[in-house]
Protein backbone atom coordinates (compact mmCIF):
# COMPACT_ATOMS: atom_id res chain seq x y z
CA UNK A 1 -24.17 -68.13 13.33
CA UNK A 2 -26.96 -68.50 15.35
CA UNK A 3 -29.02 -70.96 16.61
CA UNK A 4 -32.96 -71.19 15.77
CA UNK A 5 -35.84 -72.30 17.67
CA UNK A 6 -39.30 -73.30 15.93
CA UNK A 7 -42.28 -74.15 18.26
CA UNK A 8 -45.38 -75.19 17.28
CA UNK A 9 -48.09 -72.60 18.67
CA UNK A 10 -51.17 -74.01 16.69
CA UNK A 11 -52.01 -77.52 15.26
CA UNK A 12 -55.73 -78.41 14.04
CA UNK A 13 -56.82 -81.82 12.32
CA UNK A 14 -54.72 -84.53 12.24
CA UNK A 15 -50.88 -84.20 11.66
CA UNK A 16 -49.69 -87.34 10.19
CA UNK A 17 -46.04 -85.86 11.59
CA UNK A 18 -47.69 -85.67 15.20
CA UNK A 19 -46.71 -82.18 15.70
CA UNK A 20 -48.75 -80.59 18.44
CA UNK A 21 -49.05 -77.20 20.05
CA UNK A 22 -45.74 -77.05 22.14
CA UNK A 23 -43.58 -79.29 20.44
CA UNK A 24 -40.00 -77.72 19.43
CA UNK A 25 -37.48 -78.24 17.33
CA UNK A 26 -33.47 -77.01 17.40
CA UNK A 27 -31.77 -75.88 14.32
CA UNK A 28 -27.83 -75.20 15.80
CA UNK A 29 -26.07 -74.14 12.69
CA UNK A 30 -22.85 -74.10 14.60
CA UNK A 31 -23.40 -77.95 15.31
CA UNK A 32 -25.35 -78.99 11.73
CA UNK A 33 -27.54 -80.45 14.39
CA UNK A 34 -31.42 -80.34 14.03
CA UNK A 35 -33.13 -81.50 17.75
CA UNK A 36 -36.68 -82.21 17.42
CA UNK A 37 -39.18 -83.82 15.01
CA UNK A 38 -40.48 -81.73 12.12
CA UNK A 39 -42.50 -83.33 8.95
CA UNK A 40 -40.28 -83.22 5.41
CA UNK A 41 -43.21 -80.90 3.85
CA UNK A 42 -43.14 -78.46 7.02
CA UNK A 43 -39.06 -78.51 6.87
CA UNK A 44 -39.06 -78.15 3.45
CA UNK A 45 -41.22 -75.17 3.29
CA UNK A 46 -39.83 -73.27 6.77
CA UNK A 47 -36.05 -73.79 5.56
CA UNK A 48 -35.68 -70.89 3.42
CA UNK A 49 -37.12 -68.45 6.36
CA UNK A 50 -35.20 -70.78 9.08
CA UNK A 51 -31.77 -69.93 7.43
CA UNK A 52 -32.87 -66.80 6.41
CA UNK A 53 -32.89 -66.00 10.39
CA UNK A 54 -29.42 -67.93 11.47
CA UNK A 55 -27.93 -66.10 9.18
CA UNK A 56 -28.76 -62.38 9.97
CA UNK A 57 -31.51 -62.06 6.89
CA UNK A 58 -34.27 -59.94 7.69
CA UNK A 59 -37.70 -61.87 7.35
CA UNK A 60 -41.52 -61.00 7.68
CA UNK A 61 -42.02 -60.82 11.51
CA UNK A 62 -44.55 -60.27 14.23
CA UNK A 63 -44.08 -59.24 18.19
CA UNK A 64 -44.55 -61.56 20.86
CA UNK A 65 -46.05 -61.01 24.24
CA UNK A 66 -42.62 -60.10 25.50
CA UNK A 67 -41.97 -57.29 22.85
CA UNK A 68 -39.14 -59.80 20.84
CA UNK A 69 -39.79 -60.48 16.90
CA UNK A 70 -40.72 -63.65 16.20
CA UNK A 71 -41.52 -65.24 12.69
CA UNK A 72 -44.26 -67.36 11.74
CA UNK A 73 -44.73 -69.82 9.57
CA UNK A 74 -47.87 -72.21 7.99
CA UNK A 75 -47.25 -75.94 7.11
CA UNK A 76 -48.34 -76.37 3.73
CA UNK A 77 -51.32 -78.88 4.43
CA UNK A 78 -54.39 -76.84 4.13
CA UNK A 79 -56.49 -79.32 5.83
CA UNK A 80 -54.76 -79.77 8.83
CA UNK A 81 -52.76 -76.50 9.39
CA UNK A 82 -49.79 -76.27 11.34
CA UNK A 83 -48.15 -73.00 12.57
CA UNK A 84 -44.75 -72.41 13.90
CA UNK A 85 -43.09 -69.66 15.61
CA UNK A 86 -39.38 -69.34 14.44
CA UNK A 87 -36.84 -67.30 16.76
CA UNK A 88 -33.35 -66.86 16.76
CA UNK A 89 -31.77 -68.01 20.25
């Protein structure tokens, strides 16, 4: 399995989680280890995709600057929006 890396690449308002652009977090499936700080409502929402991608599923995707896919994902608060890049390590 593989491990997978979610970064926060945009924050606006206020996060009552304190995410901010930057911030990481580690989900090591080999370890059931999660390193980082995520909000329940983000985690909640991202976990389907975030397995999805240690496990080998295929998932909606863009292409970073360096040509790898990368997928994103929007924290469910509407008023103060949170995105996260998700990649496999």
């Amino acid at each position: 399995m593989a491990k997978v890396l979610v970064k926060t690449i945009s924050q606006e308002g206020h996060c009552a989680a304190g995410q901010r652009v930057g911030d990481e977090i580690l989900f090591d499936w080999d370890n059931h280890e999660i390193q980082g700080k995520i909000c329940l409502h983000a985690l909640y929402s991202a976990l389907p995709k975030i397995y999805a991608l240690a496990h080998g599923g295929d998932v909606a995707f863009a292409v970073d600057d360096e040509g790898n896919r990368v997928a994103r994902h929007a924290c469910p608060d509407g008023y103060n929006p949170v995105i996260y890049e998700l990649r496999l390590i």
